[in-house]
PDB file of N, CA and C in Angstrom:
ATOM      1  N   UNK A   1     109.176 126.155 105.330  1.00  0.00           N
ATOM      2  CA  UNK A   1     108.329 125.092 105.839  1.00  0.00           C
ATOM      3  C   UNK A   1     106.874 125.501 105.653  1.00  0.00           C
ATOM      4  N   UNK A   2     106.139 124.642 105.327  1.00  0.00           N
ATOM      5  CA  UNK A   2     104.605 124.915 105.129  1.00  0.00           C
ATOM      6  C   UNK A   2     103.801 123.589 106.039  1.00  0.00           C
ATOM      7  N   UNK A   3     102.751 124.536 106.744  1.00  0.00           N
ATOM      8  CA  UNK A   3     101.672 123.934 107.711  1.00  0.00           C
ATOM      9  C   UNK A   3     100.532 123.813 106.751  1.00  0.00           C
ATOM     10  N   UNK A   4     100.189 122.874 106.493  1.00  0.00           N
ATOM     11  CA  UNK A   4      98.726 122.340 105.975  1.00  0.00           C
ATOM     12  C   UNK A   4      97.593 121.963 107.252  1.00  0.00           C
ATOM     13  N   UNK A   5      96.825 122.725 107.387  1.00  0.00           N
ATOM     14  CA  UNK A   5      96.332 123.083 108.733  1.00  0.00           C
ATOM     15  C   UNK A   5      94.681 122.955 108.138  1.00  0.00           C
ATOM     16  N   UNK A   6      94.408 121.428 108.833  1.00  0.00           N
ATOM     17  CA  UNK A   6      93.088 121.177 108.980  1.00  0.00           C
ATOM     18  C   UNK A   6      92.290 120.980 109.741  1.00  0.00           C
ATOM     19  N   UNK A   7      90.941 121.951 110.327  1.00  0.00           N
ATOM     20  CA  UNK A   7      90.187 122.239 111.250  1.00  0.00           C
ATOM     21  C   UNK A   7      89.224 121.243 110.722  1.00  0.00           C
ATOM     22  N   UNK A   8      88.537 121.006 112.123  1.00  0.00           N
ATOM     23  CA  UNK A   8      87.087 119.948 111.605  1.00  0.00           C
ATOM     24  C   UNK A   8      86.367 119.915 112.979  1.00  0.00           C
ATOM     25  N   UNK A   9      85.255 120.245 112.775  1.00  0.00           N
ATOM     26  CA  UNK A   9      83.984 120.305 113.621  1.00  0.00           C
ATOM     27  C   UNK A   9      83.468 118.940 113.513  1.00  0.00           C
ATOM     28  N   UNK A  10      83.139 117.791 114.779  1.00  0.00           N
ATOM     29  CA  UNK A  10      83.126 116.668 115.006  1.00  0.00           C
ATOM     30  C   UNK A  10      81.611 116.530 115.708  1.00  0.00           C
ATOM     31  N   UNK A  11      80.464 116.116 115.295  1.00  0.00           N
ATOM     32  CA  UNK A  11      79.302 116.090 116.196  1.00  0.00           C
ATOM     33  C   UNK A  11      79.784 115.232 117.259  1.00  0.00           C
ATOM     34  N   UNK A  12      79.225 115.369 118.505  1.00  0.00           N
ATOM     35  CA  UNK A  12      79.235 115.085 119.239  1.00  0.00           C
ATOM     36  C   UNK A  12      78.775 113.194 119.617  1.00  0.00           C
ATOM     37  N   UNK A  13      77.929 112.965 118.705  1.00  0.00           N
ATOM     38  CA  UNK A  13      77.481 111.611 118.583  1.00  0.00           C
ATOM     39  C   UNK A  13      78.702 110.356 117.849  1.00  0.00           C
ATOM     40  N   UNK A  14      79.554 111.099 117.453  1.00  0.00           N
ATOM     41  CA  UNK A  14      80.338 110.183 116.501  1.00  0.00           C
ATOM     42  C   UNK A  14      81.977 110.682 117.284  1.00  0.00           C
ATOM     43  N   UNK A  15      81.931 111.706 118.285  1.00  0.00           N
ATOM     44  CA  UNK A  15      83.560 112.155 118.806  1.00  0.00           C
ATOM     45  C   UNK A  15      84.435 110.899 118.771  1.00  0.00           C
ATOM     46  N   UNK A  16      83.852 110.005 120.201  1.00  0.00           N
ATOM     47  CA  UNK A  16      84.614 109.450 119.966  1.00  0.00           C
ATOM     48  C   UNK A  16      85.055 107.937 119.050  1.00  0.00           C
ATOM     49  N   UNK A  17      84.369 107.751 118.291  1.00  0.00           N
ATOM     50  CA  UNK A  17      85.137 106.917 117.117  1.00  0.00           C
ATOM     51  C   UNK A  17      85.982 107.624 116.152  1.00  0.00           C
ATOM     52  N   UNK A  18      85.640 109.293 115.936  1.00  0.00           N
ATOM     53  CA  UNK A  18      86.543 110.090 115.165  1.00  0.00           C
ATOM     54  C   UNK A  18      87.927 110.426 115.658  1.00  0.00           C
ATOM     55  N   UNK A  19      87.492 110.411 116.856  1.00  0.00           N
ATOM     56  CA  UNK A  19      89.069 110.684 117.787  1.00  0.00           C
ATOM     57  C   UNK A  19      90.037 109.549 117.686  1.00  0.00           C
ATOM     58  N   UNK A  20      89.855 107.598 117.884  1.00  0.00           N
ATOM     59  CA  UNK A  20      90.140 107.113 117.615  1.00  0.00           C
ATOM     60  C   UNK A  20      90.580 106.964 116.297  1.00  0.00           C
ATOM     61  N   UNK A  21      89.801 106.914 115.088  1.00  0.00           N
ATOM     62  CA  UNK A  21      90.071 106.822 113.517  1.00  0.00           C
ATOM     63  C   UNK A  21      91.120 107.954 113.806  1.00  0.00           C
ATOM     64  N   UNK A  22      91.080 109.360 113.731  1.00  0.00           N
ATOM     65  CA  UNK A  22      92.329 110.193 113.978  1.00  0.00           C
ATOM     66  C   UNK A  22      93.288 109.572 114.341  1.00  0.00           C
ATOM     67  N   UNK A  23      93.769 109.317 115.491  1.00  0.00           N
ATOM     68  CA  UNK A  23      95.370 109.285 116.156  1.00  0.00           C
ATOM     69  C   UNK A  23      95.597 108.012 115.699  1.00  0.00           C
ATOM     70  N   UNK A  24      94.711 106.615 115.377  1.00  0.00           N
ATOM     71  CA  UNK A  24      95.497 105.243 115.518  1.00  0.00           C
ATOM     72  C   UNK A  24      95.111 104.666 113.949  1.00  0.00           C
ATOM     73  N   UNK A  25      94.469 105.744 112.923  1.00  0.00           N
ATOM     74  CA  UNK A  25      94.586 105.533 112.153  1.00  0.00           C
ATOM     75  C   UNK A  25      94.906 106.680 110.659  1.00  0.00           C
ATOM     76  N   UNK A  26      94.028 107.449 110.579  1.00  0.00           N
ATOM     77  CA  UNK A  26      94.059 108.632 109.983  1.00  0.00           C
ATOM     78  C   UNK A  26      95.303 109.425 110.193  1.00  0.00           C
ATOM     79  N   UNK A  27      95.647 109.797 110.859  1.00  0.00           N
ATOM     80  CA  UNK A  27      96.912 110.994 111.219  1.00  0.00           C
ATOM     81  C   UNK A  27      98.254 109.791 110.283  1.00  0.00           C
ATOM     82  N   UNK A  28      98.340 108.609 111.538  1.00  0.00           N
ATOM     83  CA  UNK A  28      99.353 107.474 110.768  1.00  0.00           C
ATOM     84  C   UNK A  28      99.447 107.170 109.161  1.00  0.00           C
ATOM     85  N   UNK A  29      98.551 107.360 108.814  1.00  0.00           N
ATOM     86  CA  UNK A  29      98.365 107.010 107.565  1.00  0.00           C
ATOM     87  C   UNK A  29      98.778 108.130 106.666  1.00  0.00           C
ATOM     88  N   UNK A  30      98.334 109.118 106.826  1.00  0.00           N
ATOM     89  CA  UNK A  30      98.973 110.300 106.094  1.00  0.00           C
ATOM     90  C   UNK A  30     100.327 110.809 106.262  1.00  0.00           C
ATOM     91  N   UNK A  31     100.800 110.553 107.984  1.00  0.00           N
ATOM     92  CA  UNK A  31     102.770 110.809 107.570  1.00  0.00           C
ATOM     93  C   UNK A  31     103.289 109.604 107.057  1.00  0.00           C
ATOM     94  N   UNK A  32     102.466 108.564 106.698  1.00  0.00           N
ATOM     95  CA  UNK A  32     103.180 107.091 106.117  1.00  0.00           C
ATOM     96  C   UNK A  32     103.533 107.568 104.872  1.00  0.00           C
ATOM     97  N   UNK A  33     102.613 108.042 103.806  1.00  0.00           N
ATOM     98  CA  UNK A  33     102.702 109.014 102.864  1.00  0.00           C
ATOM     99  C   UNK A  33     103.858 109.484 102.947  1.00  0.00           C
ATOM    100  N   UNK A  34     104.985 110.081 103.737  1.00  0.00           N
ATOM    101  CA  UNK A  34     106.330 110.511 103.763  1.00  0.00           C
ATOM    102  C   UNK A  34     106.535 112.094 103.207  1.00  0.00           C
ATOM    103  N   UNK A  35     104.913 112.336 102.753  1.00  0.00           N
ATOM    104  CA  UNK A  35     104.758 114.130 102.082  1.00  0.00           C
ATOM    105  C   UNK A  35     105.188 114.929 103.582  1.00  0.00           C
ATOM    106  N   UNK A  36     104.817 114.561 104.650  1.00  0.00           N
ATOM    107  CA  UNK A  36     104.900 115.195 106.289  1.00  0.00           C
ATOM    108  C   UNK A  36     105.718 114.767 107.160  1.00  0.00           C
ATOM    109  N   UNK A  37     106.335 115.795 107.237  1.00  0.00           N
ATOM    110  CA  UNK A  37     107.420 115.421 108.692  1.00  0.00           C
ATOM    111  C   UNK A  37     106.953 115.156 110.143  1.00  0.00           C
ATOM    112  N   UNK A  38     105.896 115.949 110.207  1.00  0.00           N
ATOM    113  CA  UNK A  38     105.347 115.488 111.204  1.00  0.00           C
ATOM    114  C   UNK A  38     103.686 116.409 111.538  1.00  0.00           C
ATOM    115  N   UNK A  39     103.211 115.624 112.534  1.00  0.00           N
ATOM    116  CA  UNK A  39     101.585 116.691 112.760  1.00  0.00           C
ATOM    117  C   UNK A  39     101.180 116.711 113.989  1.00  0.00           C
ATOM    118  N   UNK A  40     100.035 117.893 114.331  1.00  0.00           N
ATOM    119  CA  UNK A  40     100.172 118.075 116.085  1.00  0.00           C
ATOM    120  C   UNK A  40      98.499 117.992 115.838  1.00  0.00           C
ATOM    121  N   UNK A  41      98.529 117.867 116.590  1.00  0.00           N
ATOM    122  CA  UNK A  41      96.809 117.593 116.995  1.00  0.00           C
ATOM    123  C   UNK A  41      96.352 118.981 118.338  1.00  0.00           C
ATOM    124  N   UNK A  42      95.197 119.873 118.097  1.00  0.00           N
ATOM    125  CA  UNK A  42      94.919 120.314 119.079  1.00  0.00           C
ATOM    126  C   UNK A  42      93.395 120.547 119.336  1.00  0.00           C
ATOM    127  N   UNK A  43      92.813 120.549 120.344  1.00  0.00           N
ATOM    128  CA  UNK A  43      91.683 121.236 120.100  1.00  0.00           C
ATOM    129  C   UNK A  43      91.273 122.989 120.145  1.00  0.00           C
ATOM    130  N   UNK A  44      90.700 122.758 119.446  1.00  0.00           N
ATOM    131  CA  UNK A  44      90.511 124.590 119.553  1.00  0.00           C
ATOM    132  C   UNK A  44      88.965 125.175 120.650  1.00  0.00           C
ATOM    133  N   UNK A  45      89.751 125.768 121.542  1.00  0.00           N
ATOM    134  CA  UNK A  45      88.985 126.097 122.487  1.00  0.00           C
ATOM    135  C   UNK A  45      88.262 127.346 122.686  1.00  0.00           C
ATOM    136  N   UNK A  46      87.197 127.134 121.648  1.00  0.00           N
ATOM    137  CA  UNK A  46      85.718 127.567 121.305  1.00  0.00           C
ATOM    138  C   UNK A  46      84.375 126.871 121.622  1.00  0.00           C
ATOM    139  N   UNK A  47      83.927 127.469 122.281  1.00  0.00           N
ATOM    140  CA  UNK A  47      82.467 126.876 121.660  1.00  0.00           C
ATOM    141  C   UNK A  47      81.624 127.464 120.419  1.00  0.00           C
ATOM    142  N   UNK A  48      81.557 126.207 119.467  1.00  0.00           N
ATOM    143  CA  UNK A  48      80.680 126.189 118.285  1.00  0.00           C
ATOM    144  C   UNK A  48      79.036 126.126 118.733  1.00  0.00           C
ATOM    145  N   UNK A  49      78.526 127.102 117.957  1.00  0.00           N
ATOM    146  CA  UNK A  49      76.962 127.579 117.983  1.00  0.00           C
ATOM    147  C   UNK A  49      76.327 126.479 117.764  1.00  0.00           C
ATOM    148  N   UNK A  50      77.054 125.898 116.741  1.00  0.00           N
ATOM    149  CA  UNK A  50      75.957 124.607 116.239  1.00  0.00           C
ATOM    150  C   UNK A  50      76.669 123.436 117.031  1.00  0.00           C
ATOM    151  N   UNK A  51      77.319 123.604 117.764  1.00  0.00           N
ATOM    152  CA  UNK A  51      77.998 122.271 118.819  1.00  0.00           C
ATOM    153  C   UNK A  51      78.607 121.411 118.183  1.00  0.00           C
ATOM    154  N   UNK A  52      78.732 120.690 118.582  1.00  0.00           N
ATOM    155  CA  UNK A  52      79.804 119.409 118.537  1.00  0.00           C
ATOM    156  C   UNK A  52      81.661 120.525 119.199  1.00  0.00           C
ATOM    157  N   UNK A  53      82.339 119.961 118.688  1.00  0.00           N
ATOM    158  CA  UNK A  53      83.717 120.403 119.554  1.00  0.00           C
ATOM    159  C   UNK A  53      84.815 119.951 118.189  1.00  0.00           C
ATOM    160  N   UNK A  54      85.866 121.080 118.279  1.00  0.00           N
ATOM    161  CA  UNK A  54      86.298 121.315 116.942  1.00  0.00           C
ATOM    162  C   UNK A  54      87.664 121.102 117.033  1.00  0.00           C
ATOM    163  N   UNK A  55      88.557 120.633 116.308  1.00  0.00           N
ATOM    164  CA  UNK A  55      90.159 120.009 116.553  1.00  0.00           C
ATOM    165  C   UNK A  55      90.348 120.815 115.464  1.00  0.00           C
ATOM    166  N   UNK A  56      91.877 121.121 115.146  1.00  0.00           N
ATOM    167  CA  UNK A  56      93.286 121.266 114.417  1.00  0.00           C
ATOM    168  C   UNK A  56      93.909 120.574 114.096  1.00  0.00           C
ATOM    169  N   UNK A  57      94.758 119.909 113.253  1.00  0.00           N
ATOM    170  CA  UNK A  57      95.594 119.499 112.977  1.00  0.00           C
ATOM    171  C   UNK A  57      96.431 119.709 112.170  1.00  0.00           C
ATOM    172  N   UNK A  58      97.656 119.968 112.547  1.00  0.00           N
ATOM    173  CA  UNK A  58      98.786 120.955 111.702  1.00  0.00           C
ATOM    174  C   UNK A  58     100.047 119.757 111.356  1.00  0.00           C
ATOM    175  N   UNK A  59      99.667 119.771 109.805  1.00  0.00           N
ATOM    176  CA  UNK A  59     100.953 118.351 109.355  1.00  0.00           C
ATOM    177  C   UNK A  59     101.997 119.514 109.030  1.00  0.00           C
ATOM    178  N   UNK A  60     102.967 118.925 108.796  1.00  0.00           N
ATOM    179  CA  UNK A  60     104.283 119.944 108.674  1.00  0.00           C
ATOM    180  C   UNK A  60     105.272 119.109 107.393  1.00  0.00           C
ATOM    181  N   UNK A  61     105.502 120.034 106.147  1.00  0.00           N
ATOM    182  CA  UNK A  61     105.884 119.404 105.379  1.00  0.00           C
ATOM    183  C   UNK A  61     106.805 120.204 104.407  1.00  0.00           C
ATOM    184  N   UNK A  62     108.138 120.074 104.009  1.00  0.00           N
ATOM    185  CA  UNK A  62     108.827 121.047 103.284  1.00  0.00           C
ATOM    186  C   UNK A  62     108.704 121.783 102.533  1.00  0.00           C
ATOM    187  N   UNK A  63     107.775 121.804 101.475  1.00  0.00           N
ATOM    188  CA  UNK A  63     107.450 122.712 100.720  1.00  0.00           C
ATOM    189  C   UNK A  63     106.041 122.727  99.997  1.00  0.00           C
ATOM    190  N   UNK A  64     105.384 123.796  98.907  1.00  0.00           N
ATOM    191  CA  UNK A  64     104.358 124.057  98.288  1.00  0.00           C
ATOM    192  C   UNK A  64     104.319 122.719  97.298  1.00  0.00           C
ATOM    193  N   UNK A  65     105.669 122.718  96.996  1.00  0.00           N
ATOM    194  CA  UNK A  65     105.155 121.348  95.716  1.00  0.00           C
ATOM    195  C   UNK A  65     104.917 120.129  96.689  1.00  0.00           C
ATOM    196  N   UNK A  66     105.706 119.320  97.683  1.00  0.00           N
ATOM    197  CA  UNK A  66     105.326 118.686  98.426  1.00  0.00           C
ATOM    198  C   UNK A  66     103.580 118.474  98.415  1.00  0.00           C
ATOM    199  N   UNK A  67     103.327 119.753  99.195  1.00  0.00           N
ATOM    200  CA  UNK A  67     101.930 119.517  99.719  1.00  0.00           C
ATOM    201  C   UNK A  67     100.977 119.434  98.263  1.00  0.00           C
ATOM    202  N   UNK A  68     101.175 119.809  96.997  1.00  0.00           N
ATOM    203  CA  UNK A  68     100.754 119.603  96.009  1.00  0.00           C
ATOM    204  C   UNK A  68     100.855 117.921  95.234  1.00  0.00           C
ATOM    205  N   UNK A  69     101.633 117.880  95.697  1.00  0.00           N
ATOM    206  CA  UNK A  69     101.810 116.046  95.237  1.00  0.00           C
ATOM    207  C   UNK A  69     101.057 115.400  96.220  1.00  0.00           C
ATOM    208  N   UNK A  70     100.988 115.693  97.803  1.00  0.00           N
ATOM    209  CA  UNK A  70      99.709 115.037  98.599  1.00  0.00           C
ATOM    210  C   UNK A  70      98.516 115.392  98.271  1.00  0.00           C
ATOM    211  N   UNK A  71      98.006 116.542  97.304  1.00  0.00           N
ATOM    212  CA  UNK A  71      96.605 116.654  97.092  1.00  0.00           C
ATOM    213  C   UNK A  71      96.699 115.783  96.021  1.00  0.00           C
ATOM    214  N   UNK A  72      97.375 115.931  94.920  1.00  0.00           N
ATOM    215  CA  UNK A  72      97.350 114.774  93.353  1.00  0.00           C
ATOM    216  C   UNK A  72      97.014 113.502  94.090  1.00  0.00           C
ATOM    217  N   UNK A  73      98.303 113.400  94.944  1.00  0.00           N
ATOM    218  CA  UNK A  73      98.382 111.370  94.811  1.00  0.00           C
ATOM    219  C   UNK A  73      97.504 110.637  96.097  1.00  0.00           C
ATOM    220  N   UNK A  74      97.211 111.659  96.973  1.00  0.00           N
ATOM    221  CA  UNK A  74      96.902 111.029  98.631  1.00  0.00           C
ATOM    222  C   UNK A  74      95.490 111.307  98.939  1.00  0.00           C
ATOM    223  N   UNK A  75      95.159 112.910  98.940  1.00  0.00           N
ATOM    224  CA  UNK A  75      93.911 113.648  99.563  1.00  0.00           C
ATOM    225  C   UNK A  75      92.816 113.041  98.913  1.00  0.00           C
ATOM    226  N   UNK A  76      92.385 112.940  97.802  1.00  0.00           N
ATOM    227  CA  UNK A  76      91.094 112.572  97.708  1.00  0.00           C
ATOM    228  C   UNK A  76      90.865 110.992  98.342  1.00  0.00           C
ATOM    229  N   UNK A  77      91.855 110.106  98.209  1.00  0.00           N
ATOM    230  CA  UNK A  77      91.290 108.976  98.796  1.00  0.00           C
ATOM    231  C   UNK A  77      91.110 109.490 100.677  1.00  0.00           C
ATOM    232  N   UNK A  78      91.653 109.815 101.507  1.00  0.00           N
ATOM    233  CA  UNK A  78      91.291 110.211 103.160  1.00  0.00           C
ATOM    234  C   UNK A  78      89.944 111.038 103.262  1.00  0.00           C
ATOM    235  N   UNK A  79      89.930 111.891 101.697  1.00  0.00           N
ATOM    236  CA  UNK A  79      88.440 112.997 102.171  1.00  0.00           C
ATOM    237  C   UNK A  79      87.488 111.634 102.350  1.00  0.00           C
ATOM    238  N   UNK A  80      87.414 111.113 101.402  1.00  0.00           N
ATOM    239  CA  UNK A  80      86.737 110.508 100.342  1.00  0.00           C
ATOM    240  C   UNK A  80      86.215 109.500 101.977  1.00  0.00           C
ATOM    241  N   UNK A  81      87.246 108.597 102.595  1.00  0.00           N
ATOM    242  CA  UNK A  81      87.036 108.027 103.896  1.00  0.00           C
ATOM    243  C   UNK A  81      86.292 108.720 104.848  1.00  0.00           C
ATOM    244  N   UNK A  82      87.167 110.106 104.961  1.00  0.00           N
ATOM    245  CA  UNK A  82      86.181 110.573 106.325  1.00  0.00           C
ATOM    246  C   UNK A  82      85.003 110.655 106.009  1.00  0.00           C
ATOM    247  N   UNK A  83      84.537 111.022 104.961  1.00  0.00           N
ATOM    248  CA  UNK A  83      83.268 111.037 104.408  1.00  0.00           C
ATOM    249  C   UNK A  83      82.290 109.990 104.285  1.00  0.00           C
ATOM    250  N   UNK A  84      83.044 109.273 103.839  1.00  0.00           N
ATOM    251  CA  UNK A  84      82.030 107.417 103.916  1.00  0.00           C
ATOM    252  C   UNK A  84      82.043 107.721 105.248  1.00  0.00           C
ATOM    253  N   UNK A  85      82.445 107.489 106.241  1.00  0.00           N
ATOM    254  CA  UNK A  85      82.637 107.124 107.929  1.00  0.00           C
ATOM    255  C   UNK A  85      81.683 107.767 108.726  1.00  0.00           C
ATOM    256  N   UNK A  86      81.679 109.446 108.627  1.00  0.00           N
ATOM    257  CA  UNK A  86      81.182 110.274 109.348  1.00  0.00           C
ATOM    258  C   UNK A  86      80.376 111.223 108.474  1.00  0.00           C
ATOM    259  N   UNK A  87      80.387 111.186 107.267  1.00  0.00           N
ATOM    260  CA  UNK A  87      79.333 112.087 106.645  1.00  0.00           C
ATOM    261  C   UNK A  87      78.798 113.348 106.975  1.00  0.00           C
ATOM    262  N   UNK A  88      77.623 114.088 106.981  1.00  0.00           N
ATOM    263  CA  UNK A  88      77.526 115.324 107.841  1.00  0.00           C
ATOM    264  C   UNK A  88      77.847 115.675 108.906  1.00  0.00           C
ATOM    265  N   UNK A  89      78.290 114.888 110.057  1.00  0.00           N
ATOM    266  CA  UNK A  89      78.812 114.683 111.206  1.00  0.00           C
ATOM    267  C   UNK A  89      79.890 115.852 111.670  1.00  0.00           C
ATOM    268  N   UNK A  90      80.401 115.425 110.440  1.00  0.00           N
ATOM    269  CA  UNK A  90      81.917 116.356 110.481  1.00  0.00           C
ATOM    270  C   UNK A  90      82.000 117.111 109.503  1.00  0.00           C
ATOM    271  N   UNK A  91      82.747 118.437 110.108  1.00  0.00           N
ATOM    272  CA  UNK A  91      82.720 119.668 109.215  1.00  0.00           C
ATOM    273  C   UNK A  91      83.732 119.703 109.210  1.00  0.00           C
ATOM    274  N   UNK A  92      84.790 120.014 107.999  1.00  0.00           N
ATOM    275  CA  UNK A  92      86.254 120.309 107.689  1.00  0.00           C
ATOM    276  C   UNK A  92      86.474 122.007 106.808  1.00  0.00           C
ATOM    277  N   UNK A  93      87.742 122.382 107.075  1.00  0.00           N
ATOM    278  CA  UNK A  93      87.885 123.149 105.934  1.00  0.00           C
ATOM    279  C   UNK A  93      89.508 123.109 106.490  1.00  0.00           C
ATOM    280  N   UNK A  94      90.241 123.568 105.251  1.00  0.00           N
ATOM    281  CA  UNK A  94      91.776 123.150 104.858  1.00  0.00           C
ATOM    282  C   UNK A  94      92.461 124.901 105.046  1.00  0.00           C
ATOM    283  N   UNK A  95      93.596 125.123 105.384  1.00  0.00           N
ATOM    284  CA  UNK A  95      94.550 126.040 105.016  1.00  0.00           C
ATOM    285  C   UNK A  95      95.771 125.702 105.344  1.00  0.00           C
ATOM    286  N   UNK A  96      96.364 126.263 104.357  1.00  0.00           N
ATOM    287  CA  UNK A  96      98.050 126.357 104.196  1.00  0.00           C
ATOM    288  C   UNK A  96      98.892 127.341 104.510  1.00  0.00           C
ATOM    289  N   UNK A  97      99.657 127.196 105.941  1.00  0.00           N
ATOM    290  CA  UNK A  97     100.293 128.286 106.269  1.00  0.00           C
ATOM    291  C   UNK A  97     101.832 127.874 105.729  1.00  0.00           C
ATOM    292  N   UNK A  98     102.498 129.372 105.688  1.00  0.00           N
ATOM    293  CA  UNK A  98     103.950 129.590 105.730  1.00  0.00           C
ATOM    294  C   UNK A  98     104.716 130.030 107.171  1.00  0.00           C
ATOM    295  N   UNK A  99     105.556 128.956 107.340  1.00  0.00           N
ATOM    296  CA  UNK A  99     106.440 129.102 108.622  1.00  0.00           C
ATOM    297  C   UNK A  99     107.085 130.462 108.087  1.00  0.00           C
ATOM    298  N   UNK A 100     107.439 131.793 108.596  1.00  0.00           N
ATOM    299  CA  UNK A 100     108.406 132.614 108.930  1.00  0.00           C
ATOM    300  C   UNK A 100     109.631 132.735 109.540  1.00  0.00           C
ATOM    301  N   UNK A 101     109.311 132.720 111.075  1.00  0.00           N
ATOM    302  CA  UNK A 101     110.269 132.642 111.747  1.00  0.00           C
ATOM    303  C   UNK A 101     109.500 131.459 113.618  1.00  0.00           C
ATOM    304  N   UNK A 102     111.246 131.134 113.751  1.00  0.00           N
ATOM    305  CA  UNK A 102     110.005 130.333 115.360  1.00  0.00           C
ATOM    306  C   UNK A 102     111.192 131.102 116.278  1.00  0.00           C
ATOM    307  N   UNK A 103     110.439 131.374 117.182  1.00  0.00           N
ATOM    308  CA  UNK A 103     111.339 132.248 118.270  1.00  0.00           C
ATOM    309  C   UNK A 103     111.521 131.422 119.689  1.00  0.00           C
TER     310      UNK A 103
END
């Protein structure tokens, strides 16, 4: 199983319309895609220097090629959105974990 695990720093002026676009639209839209079994939403409980307040979101999806066919056919059109929407606002960066073991 592989976690495609995307962090994003949210200014504070735009939270909550980003929080909304997230859960009732953004998140939906990407397991519609059918690449993800499913995704958790968390916040990460830090405070950022440069502020605003920073979320997780961990989609969960069977394999490396999987998540490679969501960057070909899916990812650039959602960057491409958050970006029109919120622009410098929001800070992202992407990683891909490997499930091991769950105890």
């Amino acid at each position: 199983m592989i976690i495609y695990n995307v962090t994003t720093n949210i200014h504070e002026s735009v939270h909550d319309q980003w929080m909304i676009w997230m859960q009732h639209k953004h998140i939906p839209e990407i397991l519609a895609t059918r690449k993800f079994s499913s995704a958790r939403m968390v916040r990460v409980l830090i405070e950022e220097e440069m502020g605003g307040v920073t979320y997780s979101v961990q989609y969960t999806t069977d394999s490396k090629e999987t998540l490679e066919k969501y960057y070909q056919e899916d990812a650039p059109a959602f960057r491409e959105e958050g970006v029109k929407l919120f622009g410098d606002k929001m800070l992202a960066f992407r990683t891909e974990l490997e499930l091991i073991s769950d105890y």
